[in-house]
C-alpha atoms as a PDB file:
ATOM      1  CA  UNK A   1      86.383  34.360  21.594  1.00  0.00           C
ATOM      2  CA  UNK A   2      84.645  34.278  18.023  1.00  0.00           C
ATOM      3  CA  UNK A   3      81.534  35.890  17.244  1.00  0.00           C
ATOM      4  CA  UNK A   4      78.123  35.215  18.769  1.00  0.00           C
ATOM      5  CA  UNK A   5      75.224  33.576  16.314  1.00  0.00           C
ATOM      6  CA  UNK A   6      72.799  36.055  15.363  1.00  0.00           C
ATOM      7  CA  UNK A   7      69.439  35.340  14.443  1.00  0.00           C
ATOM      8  CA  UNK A   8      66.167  37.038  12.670  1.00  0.00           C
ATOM      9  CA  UNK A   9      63.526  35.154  12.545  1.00  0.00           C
ATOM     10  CA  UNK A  10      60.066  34.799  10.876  1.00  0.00           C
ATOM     11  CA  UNK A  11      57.512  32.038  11.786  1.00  0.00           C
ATOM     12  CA  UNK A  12      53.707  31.425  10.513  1.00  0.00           C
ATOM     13  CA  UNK A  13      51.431  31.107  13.399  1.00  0.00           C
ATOM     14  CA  UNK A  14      49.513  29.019  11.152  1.00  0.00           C
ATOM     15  CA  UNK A  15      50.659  25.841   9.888  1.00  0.00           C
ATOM     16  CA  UNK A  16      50.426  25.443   5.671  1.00  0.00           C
ATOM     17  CA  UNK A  17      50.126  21.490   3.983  1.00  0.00           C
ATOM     18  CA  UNK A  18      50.225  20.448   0.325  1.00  0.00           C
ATOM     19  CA  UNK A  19      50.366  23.671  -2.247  1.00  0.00           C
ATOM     20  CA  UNK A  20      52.588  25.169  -4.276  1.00  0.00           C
ATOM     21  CA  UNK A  21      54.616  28.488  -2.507  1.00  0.00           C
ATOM     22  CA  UNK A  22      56.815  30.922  -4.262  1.00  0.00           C
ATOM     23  CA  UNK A  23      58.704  33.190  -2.960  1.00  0.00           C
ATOM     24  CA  UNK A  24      60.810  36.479  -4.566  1.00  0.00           C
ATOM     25  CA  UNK A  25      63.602  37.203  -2.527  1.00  0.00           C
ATOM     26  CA  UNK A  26      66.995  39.498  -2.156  1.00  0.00           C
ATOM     27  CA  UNK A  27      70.003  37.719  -0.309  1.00  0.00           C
ATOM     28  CA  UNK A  28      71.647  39.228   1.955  1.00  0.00           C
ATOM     29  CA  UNK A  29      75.457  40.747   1.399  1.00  0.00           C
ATOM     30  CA  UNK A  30      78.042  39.949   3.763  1.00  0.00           C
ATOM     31  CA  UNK A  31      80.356  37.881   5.542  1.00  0.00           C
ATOM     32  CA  UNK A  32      79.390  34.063   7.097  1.00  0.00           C
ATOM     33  CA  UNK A  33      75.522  35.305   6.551  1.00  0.00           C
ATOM     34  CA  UNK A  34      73.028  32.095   7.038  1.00  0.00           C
ATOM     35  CA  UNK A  35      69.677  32.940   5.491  1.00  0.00           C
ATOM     36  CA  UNK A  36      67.030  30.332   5.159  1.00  0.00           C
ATOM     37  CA  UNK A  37      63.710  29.717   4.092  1.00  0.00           C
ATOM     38  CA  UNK A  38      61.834  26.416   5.201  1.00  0.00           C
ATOM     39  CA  UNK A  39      59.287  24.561   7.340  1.00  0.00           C
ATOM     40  CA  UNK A  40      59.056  22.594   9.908  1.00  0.00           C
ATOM     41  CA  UNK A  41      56.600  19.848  11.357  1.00  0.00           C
ATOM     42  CA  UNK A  42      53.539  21.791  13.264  1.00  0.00           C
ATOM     43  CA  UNK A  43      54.173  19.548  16.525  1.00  0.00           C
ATOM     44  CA  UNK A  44      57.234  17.858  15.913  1.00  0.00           C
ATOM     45  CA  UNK A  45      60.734  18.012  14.370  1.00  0.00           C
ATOM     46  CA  UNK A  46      61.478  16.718  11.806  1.00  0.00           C
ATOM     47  CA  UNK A  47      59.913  16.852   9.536  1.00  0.00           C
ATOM     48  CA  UNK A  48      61.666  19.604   7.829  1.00  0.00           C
ATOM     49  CA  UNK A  49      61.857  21.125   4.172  1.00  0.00           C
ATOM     50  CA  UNK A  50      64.612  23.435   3.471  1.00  0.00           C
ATOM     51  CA  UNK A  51      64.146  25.478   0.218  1.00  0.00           C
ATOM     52  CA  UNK A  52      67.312  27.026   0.452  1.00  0.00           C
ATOM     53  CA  UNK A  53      69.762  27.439   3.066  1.00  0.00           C
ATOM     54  CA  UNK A  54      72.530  29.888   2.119  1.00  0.00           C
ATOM     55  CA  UNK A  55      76.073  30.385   3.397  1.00  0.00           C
ATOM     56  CA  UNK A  56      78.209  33.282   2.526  1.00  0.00           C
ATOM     57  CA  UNK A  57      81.933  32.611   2.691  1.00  0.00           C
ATOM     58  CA  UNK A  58      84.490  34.226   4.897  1.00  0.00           C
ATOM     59  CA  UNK A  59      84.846  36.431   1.237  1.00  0.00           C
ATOM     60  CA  UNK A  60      80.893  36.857   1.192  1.00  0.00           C
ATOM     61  CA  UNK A  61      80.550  34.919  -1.550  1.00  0.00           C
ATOM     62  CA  UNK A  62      77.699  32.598  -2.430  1.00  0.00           C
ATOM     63  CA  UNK A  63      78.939  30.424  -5.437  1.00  0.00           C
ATOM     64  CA  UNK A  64      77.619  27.225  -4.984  1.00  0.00           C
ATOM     65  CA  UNK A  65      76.397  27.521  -1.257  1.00  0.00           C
ATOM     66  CA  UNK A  66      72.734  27.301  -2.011  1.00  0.00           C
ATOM     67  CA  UNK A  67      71.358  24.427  -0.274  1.00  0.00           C
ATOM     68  CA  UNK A  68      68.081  22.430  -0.253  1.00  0.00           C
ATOM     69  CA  UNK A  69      67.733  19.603   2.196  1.00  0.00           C
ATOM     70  CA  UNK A  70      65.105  17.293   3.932  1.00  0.00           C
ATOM     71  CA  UNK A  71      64.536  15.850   7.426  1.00  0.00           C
ATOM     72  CA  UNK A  72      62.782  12.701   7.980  1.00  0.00           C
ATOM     73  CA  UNK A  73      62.155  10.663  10.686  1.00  0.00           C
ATOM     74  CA  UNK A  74      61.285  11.297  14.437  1.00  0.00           C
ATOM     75  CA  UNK A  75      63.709  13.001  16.819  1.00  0.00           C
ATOM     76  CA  UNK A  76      66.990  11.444  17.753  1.00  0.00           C
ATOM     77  CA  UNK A  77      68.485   8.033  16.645  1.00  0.00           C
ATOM     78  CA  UNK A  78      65.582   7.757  13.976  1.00  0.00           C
ATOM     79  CA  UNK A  79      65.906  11.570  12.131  1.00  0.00           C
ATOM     80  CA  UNK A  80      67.660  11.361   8.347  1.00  0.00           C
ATOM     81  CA  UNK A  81      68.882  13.988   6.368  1.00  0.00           C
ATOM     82  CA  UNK A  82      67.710  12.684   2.800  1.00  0.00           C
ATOM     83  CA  UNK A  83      70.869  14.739   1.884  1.00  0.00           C
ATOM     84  CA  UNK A  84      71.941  18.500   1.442  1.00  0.00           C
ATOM     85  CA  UNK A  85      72.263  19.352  -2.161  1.00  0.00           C
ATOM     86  CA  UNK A  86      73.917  22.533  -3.516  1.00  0.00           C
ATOM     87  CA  UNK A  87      72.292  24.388  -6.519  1.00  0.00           C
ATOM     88  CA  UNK A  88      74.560  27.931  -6.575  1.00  0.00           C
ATOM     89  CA  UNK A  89      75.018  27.372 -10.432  1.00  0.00           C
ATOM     90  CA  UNK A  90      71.226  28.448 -11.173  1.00  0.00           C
ATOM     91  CA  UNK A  91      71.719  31.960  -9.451  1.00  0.00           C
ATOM     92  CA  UNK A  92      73.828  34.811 -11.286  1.00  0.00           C
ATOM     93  CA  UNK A  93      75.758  37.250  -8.658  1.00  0.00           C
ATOM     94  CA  UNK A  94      73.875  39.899  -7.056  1.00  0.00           C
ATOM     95  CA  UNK A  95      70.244  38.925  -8.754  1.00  0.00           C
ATOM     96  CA  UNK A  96      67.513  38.723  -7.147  1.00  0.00           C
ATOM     97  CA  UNK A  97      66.288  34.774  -6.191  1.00  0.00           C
ATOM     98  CA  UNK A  98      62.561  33.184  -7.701  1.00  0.00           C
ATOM     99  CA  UNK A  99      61.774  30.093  -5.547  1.00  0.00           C
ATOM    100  CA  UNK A 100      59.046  27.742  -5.879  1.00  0.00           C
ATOM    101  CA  UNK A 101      58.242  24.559  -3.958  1.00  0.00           C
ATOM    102  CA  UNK A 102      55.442  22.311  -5.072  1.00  0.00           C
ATOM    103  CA  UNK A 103      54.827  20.293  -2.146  1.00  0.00           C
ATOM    104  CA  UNK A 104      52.238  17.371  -2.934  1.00  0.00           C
ATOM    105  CA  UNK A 105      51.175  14.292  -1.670  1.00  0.00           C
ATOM    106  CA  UNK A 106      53.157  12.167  -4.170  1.00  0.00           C
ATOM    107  CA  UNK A 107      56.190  14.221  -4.846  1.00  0.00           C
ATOM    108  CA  UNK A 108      58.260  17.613  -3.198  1.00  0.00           C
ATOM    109  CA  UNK A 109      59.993  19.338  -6.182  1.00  0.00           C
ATOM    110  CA  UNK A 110      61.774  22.425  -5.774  1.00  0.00           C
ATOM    111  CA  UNK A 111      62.794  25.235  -7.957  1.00  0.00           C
ATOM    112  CA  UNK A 112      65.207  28.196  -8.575  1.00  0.00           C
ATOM    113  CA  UNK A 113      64.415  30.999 -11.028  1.00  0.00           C
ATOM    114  CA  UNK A 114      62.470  28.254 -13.065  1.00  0.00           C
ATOM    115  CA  UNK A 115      65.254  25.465 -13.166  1.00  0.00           C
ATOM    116  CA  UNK A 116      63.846  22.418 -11.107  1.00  0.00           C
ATOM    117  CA  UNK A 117      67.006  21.717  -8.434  1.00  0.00           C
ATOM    118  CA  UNK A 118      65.266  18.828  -6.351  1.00  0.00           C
ATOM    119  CA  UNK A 119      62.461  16.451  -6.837  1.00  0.00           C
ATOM    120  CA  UNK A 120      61.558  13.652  -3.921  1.00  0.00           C
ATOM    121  CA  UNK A 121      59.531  10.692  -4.860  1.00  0.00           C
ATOM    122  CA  UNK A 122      60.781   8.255  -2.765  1.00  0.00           C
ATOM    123  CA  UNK A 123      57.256   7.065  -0.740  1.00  0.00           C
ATOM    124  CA  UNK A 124      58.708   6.246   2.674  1.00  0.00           C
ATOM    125  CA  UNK A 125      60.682   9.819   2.735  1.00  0.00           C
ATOM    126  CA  UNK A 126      57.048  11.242   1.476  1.00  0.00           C
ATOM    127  CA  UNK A 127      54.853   9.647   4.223  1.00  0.00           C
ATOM    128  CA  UNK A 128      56.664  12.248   6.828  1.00  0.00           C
ATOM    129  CA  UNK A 129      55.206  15.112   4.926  1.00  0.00           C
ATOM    130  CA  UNK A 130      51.620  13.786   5.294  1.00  0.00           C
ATOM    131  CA  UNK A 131      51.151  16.882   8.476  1.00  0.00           C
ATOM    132  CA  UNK A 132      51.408  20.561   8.271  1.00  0.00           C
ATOM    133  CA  UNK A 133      54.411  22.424   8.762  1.00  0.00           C
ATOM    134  CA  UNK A 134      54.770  26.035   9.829  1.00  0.00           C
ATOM    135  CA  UNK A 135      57.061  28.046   7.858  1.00  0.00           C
ATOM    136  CA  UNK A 136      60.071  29.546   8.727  1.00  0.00           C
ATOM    137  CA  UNK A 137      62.483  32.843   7.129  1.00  0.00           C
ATOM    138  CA  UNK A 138      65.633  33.476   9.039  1.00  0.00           C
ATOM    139  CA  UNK A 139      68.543  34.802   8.574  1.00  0.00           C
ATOM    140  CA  UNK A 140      71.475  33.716  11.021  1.00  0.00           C
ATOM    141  CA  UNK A 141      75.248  34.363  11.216  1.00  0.00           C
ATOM    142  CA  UNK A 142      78.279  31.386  10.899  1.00  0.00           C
ATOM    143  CA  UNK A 143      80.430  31.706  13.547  1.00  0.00           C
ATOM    144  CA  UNK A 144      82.556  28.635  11.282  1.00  0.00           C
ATOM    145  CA  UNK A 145      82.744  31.606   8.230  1.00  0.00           C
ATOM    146  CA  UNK A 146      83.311  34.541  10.910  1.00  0.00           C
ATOM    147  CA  UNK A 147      86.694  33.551  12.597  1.00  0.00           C
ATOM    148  CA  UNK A 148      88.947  35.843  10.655  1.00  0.00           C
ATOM    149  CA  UNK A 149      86.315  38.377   9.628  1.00  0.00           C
ATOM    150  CA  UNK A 150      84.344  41.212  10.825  1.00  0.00           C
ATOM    151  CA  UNK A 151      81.061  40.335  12.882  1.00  0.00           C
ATOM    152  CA  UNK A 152      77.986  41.702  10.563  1.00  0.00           C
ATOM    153  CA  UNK A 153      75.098  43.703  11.170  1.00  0.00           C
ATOM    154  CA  UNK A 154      72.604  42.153   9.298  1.00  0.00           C
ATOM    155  CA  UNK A 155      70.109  45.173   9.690  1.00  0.00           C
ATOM    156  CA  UNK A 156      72.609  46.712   7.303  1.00  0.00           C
ATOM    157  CA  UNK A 157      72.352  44.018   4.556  1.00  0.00           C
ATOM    158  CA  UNK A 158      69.063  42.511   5.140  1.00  0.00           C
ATOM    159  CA  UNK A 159      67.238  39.334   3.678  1.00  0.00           C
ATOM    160  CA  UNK A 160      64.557  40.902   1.590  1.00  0.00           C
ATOM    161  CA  UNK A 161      61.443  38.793   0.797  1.00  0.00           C
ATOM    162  CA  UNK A 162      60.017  41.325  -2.342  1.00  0.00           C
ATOM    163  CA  UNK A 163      57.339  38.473  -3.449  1.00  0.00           C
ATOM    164  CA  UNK A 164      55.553  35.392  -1.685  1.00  0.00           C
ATOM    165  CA  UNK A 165      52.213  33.690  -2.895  1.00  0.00           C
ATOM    166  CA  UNK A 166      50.661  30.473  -1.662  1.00  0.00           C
ATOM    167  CA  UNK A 167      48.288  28.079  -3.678  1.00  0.00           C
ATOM    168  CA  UNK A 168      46.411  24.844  -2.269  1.00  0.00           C
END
């Protein structure tokens, strides 16, 4: 029997809209670690707007497993993944991370440590982003990455957030 997901999770109680959000963070070290930092739809999901999603390998390597994504569409047979995109070659080992997103009415671009990794435009993926979001900081473990390895104690390696700041 593999190893059981593990979860930490941080959620707003208040939901944020258009703005621009930076954040400073420290990844976590370890095996088949998961952290994340995104938002979801206030009411509803999707919505969604991942700024990154990390996965560690079964080696604890991040390369180029530094995802952004976006979720449109209502729940079920309507909800589209505008597409995971990977953006590890903008991160040097063991630094620590400077994300921005800049989350307007007419465009969602997002950054890493200055270098602009994702810009949507497109106006019917756009029109889903129209409602607040709440946002969301988690770190999770992959069972798929934990098979052959030791289970981790994230408390030991933790998902440090050193920086955040929030303009409208």
């Amino acid at each position: 029997m593999g190893a059981k997901p593990s979860l930490f999770l941080i959620t707003t109680r208040k939901a944020f809209g258009f703005g621009t959000y930076q954040w400073k963070v420290t990844l976590p070290k370890g095996v088949g670690l998961w952290p994340a930092v995104w938002f979801s739809g206030e009411i509803t999901w999707p919505p969604e707007i991942d700024v990154i999603e990390a996965y560690s390998d079964s080696k604890g390597n991040w390369s180029n497993r530094l995802n952004t994504n976006v979720h449109i569409g209502s729940n079920g047979e309507n909800h589209k993944q505008v597409g995971a995109r990977r953006h590890g070659s903008y991160i040097n080992k063991n630094e620590d991370i400077d994300f921005t997103l800049i989350w307007l009415p007419n465009c969602i671009k997002i950054y890493y440590n200055g270098f602009l990794v994702r810009r949507i435009t497109n106006k019917y993926d756009l029109v889903w982003f129209n409602q607040n979001q709440i946002m969301i900081l988690n770190t999770a473990l992959n069972p798929d990455y934990l098979i052959n390895a030791t289970y981790q104690d994230i408390s030991k390696s933790p998902f440090i957030v050193k920086n955040y700041k929030y303009y409208n």
